[in-house]
N, C-alpha and C. Protein backbone atom coordinates (compact mmCIF):
# COMPACT_ATOMS: atom_id res chain seq x y z
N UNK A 1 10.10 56.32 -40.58
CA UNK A 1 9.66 56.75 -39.27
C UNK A 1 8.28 57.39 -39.35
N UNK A 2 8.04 58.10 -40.45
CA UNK A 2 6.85 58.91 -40.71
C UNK A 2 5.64 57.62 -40.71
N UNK A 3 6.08 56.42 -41.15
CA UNK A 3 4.68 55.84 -41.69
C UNK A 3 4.78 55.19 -40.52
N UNK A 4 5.96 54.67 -39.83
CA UNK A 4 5.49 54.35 -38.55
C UNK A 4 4.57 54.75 -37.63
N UNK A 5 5.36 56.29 -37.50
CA UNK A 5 4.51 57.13 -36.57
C UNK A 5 3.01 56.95 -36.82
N UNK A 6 2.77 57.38 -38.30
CA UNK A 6 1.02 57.49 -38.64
C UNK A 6 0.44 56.08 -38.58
N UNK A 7 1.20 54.79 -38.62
CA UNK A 7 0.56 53.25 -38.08
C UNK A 7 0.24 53.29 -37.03
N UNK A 8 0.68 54.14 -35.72
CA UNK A 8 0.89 53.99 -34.59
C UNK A 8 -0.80 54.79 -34.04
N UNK A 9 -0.30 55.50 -34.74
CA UNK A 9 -1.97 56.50 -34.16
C UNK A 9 -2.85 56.41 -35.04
N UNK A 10 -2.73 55.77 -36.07
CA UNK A 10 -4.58 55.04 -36.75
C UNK A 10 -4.67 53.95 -36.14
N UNK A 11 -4.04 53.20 -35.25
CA UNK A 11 -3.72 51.71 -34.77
C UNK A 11 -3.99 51.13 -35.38
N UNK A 12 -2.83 50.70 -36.57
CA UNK A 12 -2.77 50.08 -38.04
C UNK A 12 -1.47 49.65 -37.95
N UNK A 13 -1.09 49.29 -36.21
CA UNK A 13 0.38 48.70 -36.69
C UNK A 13 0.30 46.92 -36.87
N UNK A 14 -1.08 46.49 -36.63
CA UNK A 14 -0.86 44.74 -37.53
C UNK A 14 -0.58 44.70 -38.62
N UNK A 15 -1.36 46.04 -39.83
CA UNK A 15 -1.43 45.52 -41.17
C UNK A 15 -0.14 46.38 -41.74
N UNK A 16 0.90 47.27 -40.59
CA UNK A 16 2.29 47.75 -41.46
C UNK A 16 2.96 46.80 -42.33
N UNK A 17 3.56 46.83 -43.12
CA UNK A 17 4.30 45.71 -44.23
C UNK A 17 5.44 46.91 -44.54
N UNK A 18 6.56 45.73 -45.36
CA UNK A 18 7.27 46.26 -45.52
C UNK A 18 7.57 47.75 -46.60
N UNK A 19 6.67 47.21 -47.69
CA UNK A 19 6.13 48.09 -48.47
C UNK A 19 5.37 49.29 -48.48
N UNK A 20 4.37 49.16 -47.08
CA UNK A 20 3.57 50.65 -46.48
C UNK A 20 4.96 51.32 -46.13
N UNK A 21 6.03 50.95 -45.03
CA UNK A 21 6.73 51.50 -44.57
C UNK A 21 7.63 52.25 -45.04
N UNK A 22 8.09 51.75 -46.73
CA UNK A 22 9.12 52.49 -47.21
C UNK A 22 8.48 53.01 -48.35
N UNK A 23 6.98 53.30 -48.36
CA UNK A 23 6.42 54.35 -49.65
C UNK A 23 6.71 55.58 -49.23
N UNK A 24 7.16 56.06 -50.37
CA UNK A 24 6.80 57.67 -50.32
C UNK A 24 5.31 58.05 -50.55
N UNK A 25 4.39 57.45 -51.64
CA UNK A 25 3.26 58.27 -51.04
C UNK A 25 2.71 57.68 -49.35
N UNK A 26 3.09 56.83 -49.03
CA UNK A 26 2.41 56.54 -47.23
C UNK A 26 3.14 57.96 -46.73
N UNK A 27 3.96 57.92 -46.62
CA UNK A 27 5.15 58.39 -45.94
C UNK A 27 4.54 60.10 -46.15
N UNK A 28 3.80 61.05 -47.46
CA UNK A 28 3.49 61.78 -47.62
C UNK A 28 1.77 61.61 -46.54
N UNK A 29 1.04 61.04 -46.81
CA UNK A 29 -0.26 60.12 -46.38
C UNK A 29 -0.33 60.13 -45.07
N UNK A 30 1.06 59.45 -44.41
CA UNK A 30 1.16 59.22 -43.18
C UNK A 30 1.67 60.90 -42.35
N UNK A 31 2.45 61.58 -43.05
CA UNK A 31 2.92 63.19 -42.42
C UNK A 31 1.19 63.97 -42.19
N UNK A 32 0.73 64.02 -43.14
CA UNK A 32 -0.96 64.38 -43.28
C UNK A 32 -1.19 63.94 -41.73
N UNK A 33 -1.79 62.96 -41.84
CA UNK A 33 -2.07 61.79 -40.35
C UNK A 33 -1.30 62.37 -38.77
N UNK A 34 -0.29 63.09 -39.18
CA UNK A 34 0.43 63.35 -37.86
C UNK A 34 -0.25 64.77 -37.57
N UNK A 35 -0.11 65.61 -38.85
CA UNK A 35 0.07 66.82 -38.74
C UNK A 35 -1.60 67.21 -37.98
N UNK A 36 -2.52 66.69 -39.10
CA UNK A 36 -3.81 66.25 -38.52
C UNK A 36 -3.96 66.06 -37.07
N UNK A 37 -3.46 64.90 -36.55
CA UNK A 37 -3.34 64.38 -35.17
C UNK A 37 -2.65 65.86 -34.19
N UNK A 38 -2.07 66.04 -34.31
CA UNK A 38 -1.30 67.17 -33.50
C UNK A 38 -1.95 68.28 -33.40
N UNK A 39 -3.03 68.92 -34.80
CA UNK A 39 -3.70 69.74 -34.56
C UNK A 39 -5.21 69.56 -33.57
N UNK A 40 -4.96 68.27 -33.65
CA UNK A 40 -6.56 67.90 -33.08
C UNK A 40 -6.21 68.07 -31.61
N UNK A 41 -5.04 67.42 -31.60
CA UNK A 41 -4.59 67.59 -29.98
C UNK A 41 -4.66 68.99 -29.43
N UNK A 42 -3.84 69.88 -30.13
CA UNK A 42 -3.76 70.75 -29.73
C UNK A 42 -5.34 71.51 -29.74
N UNK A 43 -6.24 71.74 -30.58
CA UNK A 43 -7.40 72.22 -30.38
C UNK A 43 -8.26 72.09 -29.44
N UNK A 44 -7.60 70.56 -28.91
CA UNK A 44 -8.89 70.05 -27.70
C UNK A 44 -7.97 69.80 -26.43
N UNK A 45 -7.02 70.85 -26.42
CA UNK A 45 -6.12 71.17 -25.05
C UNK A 45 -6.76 72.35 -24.25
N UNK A 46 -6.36 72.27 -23.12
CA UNK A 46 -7.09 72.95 -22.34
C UNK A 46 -5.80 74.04 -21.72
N UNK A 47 -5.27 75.01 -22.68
CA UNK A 47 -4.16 75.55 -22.56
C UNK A 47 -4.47 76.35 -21.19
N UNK A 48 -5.67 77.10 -20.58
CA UNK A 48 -5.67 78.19 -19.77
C UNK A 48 -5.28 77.26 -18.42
N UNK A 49 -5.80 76.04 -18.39
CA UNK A 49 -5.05 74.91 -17.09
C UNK A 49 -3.75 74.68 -16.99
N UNK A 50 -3.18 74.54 -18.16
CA UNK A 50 -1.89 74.07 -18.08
C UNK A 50 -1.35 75.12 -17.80
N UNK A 51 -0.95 76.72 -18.09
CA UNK A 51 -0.24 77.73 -17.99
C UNK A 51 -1.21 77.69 -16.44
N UNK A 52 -1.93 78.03 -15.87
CA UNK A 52 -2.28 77.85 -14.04
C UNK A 52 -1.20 76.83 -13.49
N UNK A 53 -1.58 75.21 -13.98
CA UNK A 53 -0.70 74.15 -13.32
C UNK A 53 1.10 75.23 -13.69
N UNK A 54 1.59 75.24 -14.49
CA UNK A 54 2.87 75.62 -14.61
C UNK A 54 3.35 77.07 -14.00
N UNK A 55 2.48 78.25 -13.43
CA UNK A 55 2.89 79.37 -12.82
C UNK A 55 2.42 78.76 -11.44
N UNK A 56 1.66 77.55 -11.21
CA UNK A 56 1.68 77.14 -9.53
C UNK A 56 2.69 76.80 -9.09
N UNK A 57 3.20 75.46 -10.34
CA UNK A 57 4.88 75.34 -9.63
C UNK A 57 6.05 75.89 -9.87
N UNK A 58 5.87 76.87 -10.29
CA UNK A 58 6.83 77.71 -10.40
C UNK A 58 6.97 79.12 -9.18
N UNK A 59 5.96 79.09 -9.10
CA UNK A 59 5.61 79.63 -7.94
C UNK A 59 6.55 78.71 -6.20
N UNK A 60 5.28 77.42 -6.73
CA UNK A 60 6.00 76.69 -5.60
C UNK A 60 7.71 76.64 -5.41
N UNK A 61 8.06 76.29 -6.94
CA UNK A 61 9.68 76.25 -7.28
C UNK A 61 10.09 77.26 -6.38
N UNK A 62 9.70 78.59 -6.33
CA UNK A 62 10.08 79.87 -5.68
C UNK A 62 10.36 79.87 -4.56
N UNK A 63 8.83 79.45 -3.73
CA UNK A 63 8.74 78.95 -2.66
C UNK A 63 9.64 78.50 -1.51
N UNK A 64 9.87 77.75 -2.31
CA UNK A 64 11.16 76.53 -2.08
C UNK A 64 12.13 76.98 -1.41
């Protein structure tokens, strides 16, 4: 699942084989690749919007 995942977001799922998929070093290679990816996401989130968008509708929820 791990090397899947990391095929998926280098968009390297033509050249997956059966052999990338069930390495353990990919599989170590590919966790890197996620963990990487997730931090990038998260760094270039725009957290002070999202907590606004989510106390609006919660607000609204109230509202209600």
């Amino acid at each position: 699942m791990v090397n899947l995942s990391a095929s998926a977001i280098n968009n390297k799922m033509e050249t997956l084989n059966l052999k990338e998929l069930t390495s353990i070093d990919g599989m170590i290679s590919g966790q890197n690749d996620i963990i990487t990816f997730i931090v990038f996401k998260l760094e270039n989130t725009d957290t002070e919007e999202i907590k606004k968008q989510v106390l609006k509708e919660l607000q609204n929820l109230k509202s209600e």
